[in-house]
PDB file of N, CA and C in Angstrom:
ATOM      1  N   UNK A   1      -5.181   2.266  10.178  1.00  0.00           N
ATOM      2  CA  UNK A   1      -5.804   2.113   8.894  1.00  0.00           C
ATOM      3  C   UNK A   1      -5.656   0.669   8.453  1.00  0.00           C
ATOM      4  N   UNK A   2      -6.783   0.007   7.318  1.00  0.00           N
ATOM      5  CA  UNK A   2      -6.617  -1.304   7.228  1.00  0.00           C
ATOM      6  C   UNK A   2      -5.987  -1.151   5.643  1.00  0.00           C
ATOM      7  N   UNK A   3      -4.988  -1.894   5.478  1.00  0.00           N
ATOM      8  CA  UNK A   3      -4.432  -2.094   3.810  1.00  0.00           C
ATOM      9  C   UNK A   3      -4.988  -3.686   3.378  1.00  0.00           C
ATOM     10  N   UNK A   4      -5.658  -3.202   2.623  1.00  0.00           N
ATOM     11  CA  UNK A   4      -5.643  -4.353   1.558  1.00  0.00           C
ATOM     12  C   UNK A   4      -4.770  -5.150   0.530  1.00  0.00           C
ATOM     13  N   UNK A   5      -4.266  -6.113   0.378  1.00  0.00           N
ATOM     14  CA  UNK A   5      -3.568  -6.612  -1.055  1.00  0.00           C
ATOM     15  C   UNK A   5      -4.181  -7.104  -1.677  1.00  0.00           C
ATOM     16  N   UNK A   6      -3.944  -7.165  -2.966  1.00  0.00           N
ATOM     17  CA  UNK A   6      -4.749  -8.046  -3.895  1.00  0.00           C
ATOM     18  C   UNK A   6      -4.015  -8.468  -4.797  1.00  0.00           C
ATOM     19  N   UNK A   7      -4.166  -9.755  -5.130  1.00  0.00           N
ATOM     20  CA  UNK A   7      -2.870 -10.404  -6.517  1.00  0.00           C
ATOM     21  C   UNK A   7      -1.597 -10.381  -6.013  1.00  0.00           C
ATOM     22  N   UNK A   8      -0.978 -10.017  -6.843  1.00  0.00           N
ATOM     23  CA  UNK A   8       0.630 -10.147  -7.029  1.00  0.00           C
ATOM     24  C   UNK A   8       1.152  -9.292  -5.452  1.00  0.00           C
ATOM     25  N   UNK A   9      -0.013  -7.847  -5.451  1.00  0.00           N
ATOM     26  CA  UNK A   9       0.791  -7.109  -4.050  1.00  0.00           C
ATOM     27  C   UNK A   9       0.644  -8.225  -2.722  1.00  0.00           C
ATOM     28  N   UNK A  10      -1.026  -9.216  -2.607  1.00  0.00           N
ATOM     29  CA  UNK A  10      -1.029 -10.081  -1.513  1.00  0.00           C
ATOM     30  C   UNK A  10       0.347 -11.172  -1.758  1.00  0.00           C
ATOM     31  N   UNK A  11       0.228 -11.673  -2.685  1.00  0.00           N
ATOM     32  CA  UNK A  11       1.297 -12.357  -2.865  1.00  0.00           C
ATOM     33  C   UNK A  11       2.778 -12.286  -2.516  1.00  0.00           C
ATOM     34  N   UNK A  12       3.306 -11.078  -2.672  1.00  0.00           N
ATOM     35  CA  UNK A  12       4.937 -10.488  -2.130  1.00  0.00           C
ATOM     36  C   UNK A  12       4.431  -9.849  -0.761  1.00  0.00           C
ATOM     37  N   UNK A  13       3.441  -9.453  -0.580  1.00  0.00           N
ATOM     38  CA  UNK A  13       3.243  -8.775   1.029  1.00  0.00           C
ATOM     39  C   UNK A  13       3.289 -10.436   1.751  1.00  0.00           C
ATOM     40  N   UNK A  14       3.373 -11.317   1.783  1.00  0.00           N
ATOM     41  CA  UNK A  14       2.392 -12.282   2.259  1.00  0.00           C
ATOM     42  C   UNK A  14       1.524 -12.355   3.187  1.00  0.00           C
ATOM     43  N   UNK A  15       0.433 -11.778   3.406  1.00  0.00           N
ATOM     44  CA  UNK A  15      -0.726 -11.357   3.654  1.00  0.00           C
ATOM     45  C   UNK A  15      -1.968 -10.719   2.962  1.00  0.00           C
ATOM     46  N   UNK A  16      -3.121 -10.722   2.776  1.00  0.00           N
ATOM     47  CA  UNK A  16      -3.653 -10.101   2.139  1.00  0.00           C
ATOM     48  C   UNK A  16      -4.231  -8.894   2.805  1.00  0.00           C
ATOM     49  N   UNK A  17      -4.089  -8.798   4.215  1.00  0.00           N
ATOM     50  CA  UNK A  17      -4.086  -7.513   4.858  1.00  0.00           C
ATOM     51  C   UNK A  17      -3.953  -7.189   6.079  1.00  0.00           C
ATOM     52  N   UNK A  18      -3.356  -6.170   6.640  1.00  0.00           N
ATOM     53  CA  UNK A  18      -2.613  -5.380   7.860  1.00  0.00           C
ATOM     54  C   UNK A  18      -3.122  -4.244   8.412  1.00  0.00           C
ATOM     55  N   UNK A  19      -3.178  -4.029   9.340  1.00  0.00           N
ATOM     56  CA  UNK A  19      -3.217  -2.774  10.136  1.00  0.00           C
ATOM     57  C   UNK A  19      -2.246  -1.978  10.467  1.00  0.00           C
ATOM     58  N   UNK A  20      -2.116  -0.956  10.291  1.00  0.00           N
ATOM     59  CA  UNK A  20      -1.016   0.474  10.276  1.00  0.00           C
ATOM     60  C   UNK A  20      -1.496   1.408  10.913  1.00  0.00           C
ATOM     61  N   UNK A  21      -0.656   1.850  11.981  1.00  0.00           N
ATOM     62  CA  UNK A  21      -0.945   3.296  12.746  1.00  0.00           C
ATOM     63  C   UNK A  21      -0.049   4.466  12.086  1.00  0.00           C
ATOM     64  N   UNK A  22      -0.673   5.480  11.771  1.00  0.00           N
ATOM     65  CA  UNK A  22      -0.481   6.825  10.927  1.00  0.00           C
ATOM     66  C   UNK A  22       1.280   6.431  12.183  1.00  0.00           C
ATOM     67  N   UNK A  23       0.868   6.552  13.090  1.00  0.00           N
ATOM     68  CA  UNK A  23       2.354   7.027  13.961  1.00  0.00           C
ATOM     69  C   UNK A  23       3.779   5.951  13.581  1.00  0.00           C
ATOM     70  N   UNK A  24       3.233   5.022  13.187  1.00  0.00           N
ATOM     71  CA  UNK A  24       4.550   4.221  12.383  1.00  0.00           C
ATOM     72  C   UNK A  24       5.094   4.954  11.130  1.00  0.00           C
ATOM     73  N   UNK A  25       4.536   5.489  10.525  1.00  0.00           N
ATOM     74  CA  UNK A  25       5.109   6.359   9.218  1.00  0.00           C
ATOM     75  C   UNK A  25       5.150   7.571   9.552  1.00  0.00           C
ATOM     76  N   UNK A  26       4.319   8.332  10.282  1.00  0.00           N
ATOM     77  CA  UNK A  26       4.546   9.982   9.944  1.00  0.00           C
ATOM     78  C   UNK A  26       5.732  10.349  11.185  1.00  0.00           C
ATOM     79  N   UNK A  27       6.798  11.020  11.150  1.00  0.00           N
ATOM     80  CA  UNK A  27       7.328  11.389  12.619  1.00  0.00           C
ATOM     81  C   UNK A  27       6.662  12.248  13.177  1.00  0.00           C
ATOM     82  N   UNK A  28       6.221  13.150  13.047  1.00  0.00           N
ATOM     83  CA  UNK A  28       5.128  13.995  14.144  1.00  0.00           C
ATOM     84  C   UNK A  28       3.700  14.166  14.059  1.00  0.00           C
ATOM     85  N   UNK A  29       3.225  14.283  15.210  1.00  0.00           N
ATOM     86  CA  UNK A  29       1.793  13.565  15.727  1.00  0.00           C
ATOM     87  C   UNK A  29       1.235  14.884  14.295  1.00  0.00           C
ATOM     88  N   UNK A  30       1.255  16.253  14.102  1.00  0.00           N
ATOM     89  CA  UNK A  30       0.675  16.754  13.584  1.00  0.00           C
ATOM     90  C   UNK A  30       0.711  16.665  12.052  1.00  0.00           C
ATOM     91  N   UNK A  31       1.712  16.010  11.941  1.00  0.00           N
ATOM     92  CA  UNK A  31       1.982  15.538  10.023  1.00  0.00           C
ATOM     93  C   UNK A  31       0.652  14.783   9.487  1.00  0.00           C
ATOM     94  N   UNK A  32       0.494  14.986   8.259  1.00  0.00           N
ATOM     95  CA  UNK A  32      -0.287  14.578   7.365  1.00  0.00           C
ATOM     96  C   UNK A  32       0.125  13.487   7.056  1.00  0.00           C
ATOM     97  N   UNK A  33      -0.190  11.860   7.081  1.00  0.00           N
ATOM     98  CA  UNK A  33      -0.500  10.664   5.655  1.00  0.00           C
ATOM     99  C   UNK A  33      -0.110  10.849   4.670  1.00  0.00           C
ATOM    100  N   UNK A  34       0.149  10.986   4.113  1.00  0.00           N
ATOM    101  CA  UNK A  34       0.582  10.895   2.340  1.00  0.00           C
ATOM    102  C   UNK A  34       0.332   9.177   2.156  1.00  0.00           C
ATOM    103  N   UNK A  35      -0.352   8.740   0.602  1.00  0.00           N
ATOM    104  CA  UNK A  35      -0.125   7.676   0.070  1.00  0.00           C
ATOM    105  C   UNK A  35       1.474   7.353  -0.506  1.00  0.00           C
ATOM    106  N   UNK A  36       1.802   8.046  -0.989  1.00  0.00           N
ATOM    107  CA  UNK A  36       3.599   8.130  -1.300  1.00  0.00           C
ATOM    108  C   UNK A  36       4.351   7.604   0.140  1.00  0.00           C
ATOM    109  N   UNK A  37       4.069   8.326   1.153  1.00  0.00           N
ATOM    110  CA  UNK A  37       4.964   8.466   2.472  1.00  0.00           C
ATOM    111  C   UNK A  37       4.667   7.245   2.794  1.00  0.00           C
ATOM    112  N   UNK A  38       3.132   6.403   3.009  1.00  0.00           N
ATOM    113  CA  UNK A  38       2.959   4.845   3.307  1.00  0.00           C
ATOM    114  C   UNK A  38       2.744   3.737   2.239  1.00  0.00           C
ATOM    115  N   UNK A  39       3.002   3.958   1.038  1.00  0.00           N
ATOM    116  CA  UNK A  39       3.972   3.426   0.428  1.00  0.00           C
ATOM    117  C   UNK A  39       5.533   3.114   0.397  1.00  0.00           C
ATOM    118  N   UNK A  40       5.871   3.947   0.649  1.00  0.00           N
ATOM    119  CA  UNK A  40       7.598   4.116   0.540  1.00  0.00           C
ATOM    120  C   UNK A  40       8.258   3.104   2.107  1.00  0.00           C
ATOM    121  N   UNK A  41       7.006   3.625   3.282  1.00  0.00           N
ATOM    122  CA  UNK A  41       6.783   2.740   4.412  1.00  0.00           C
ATOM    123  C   UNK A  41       6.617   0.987   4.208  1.00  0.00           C
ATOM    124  N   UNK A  42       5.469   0.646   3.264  1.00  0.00           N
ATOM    125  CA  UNK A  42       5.362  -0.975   3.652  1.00  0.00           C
ATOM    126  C   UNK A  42       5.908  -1.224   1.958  1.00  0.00           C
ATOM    127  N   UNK A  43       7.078  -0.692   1.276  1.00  0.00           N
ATOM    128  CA  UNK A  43       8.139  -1.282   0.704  1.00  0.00           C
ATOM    129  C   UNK A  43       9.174  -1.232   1.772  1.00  0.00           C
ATOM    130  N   UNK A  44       9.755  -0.825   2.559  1.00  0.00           N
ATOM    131  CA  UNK A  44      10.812  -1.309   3.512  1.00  0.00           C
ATOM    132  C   UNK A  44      10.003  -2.163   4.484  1.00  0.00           C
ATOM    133  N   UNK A  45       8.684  -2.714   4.800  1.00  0.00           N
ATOM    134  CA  UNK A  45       8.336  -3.069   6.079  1.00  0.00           C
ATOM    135  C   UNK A  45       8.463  -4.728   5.318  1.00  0.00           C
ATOM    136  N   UNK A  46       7.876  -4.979   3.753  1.00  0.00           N
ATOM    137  CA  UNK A  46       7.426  -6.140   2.940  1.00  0.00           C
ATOM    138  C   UNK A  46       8.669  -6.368   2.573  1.00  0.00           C
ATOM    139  N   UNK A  47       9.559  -7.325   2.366  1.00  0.00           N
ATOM    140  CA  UNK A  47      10.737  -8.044   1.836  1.00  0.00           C
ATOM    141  C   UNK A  47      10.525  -9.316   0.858  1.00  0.00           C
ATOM    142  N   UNK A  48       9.310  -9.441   0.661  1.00  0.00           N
ATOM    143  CA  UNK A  48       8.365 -10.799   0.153  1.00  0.00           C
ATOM    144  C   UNK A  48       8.523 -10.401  -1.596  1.00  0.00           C
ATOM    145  N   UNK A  49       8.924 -11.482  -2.768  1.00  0.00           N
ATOM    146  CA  UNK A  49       8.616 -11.554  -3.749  1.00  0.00           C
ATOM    147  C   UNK A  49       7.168 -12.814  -4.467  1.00  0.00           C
ATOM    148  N   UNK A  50       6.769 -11.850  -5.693  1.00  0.00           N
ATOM    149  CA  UNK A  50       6.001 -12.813  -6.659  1.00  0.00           C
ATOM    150  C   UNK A  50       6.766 -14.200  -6.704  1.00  0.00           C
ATOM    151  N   UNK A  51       5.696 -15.225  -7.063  1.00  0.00           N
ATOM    152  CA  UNK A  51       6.248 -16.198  -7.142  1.00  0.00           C
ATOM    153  C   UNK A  51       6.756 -15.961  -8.506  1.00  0.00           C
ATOM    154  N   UNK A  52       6.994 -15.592  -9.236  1.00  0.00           N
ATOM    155  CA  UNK A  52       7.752 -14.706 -10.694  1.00  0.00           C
ATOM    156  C   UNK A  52       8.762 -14.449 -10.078  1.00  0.00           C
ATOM    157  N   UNK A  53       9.283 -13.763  -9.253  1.00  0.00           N
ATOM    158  CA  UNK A  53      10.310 -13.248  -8.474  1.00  0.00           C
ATOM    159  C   UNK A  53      10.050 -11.376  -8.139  1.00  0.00           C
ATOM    160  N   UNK A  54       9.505 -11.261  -8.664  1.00  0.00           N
ATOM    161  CA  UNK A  54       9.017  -9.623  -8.578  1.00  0.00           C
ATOM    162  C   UNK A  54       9.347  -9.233  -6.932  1.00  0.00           C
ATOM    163  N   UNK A  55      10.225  -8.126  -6.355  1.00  0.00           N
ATOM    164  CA  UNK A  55       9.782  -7.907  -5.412  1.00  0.00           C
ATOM    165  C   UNK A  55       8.886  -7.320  -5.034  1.00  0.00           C
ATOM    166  N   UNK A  56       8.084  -6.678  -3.355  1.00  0.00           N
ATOM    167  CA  UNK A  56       7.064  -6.366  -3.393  1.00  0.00           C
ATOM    168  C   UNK A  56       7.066  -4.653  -3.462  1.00  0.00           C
ATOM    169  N   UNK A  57       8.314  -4.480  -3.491  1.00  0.00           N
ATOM    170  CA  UNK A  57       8.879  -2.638  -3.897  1.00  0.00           C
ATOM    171  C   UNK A  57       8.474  -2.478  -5.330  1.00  0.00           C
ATOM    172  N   UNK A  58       8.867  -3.242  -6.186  1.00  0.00           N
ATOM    173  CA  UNK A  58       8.489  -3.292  -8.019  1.00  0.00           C
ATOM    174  C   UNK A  58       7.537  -3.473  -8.044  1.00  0.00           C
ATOM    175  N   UNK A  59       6.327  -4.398  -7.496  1.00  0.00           N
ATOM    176  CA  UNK A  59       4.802  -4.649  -7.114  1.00  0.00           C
ATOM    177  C   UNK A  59       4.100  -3.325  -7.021  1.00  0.00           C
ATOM    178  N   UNK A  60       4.490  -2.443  -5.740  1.00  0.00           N
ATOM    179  CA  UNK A  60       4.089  -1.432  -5.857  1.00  0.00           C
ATOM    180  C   UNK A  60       4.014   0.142  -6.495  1.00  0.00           C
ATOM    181  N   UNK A  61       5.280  -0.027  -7.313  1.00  0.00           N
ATOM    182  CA  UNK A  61       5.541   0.536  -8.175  1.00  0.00           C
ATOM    183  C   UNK A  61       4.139   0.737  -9.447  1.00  0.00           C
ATOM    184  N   UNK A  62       3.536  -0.749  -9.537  1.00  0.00           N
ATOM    185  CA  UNK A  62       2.956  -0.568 -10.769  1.00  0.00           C
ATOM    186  C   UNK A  62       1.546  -0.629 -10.338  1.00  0.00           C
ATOM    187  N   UNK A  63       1.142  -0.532  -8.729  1.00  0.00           N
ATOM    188  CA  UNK A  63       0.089  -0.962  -8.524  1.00  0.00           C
ATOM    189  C   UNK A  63      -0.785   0.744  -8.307  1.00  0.00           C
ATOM    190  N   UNK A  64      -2.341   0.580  -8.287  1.00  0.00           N
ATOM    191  CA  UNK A  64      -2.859   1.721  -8.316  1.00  0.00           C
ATOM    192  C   UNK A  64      -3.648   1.211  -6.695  1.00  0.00           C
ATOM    193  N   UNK A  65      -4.092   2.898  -6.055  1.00  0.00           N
ATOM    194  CA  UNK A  65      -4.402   2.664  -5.189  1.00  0.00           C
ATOM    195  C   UNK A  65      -5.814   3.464  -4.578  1.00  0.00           C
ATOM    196  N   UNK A  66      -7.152   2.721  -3.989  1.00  0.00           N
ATOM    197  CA  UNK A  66      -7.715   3.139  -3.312  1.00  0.00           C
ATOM    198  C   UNK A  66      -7.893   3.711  -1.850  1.00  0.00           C
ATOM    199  N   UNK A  67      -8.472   4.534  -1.362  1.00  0.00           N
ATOM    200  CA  UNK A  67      -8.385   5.170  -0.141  1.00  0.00           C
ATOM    201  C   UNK A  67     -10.044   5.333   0.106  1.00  0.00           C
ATOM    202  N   UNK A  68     -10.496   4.250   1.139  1.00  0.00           N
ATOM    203  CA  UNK A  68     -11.911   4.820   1.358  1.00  0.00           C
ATOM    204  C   UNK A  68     -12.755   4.500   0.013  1.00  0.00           C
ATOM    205  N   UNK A  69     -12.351   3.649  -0.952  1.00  0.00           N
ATOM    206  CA  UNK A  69     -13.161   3.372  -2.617  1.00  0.00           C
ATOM    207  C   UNK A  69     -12.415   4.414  -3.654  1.00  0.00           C
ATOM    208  N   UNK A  70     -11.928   5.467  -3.390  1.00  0.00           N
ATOM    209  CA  UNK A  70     -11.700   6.775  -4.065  1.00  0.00           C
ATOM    210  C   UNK A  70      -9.872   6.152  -4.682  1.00  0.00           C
ATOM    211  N   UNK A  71     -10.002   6.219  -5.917  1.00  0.00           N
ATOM    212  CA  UNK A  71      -8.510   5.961  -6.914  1.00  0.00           C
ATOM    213  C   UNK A  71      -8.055   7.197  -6.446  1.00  0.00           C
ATOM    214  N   UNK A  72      -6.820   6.959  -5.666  1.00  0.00           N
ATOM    215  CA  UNK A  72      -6.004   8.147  -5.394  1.00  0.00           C
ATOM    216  C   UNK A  72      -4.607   8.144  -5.814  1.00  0.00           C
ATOM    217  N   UNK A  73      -3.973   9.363  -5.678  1.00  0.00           N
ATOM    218  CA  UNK A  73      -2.638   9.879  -6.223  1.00  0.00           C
ATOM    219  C   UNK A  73      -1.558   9.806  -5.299  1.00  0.00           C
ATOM    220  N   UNK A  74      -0.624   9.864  -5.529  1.00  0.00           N
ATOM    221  CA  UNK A  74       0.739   9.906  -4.300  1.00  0.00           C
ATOM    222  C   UNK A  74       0.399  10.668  -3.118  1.00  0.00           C
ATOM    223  N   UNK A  75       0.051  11.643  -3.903  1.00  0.00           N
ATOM    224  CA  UNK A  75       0.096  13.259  -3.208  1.00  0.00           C
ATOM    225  C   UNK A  75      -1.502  13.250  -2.159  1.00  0.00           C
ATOM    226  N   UNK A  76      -1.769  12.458  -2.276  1.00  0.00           N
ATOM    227  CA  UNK A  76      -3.082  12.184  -1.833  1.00  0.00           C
ATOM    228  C   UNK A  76      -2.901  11.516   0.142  1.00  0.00           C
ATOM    229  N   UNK A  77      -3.767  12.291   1.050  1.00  0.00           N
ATOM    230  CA  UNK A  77      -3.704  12.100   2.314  1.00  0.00           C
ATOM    231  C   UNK A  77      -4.537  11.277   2.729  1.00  0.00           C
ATOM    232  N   UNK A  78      -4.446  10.545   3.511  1.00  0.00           N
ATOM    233  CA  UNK A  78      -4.348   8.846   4.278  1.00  0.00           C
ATOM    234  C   UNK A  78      -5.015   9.481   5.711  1.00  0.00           C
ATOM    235  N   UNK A  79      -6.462   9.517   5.519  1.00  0.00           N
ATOM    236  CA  UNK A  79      -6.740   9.683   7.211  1.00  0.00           C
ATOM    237  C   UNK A  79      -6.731   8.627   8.051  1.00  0.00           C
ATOM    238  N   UNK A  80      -6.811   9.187   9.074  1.00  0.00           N
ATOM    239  CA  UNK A  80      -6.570   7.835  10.429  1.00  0.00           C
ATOM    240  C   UNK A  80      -7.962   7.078  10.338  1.00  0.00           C
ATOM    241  N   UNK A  81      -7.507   5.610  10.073  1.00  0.00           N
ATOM    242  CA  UNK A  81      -8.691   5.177  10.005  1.00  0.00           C
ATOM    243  C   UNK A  81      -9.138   4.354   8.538  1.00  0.00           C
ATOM    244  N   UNK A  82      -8.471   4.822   7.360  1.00  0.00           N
ATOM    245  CA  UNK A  82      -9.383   4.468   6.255  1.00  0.00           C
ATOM    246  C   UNK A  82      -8.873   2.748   5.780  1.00  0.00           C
ATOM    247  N   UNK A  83      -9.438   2.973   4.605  1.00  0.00           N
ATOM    248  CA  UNK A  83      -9.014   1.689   4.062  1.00  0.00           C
ATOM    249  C   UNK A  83      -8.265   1.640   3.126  1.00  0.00           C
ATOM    250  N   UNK A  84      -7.140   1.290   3.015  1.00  0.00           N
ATOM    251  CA  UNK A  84      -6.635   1.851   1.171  1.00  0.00           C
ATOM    252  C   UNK A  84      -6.203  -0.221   0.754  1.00  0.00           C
ATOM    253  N   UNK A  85      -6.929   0.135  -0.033  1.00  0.00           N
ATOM    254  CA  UNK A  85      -6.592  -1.100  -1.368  1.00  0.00           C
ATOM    255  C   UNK A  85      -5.422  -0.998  -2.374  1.00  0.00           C
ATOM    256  N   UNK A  86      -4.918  -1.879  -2.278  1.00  0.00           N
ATOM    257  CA  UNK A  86      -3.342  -1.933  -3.225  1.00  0.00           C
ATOM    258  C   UNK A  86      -3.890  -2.831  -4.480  1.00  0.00           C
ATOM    259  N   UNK A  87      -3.728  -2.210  -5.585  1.00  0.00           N
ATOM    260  CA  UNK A  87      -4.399  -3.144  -6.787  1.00  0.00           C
ATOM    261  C   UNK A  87      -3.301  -3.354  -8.121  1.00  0.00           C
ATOM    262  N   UNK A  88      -2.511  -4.497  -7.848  1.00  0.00           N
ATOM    263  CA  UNK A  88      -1.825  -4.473  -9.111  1.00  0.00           C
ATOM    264  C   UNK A  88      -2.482  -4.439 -10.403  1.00  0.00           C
ATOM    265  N   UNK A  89      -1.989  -3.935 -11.614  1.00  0.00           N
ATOM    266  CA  UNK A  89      -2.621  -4.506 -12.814  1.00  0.00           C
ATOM    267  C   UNK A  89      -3.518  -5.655 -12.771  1.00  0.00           C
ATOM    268  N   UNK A  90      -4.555  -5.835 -13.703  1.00  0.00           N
ATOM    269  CA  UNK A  90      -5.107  -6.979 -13.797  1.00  0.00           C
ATOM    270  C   UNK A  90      -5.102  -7.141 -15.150  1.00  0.00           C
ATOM    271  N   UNK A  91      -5.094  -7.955 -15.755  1.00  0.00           N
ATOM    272  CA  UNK A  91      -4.927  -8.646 -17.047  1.00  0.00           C
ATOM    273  C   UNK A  91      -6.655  -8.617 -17.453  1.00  0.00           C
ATOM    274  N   UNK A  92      -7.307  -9.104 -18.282  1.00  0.00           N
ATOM    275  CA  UNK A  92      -8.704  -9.534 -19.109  1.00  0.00           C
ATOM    276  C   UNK A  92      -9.440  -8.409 -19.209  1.00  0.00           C
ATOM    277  N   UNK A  93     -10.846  -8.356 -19.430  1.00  0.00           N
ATOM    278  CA  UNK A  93     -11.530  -7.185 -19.945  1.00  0.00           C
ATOM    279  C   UNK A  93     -12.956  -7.695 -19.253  1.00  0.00           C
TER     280      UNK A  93
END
């Protein structure tokens, strides 16, 4: 799957985006993705802070996330393959 960063998450990831195989996070071939489960994954993989100092674990904490265009939930499954966008807050209107 391809992850996107944007803002503050490209910034502490340092990259603005990576490739992830479901088999680095899930332990068995038949387990489901979870957004929670590869989250919880590239906060231990990212060690990178905001130039604020923010790390990129607190980054994602506040950031919302797409899967495929679709705003999804924790609880929400990660097929092989998609795209999920990491979107911190944005400030203006």
């Amino acid at each position: 799957m391809q992850i996107n960063y944007f803002a503050a998450a490209r910034a502490a990831a340092g990259t603005p985006t990576e490739e992830i195989e479901a088999s680095q996070v899930v332990a068995r071939h038949d387990e489901e993705l979870t957004l929670d489960a590869l989250t919880a994954f590239l906060a231990q993989r990212h060690t990178g802070r905001t130039p604020s100092g923010m790390s990129f674990a607190k980054v994602l904490e506040q950031c919302s996330f797409l899967i495929d265009g679709v705003a999804s939930q924790a609880d929400a499954t990660v097929p092989s393959g998609a795209r999920v966008d990491v979107l911190p807050p944005f400030a203006g209107g």
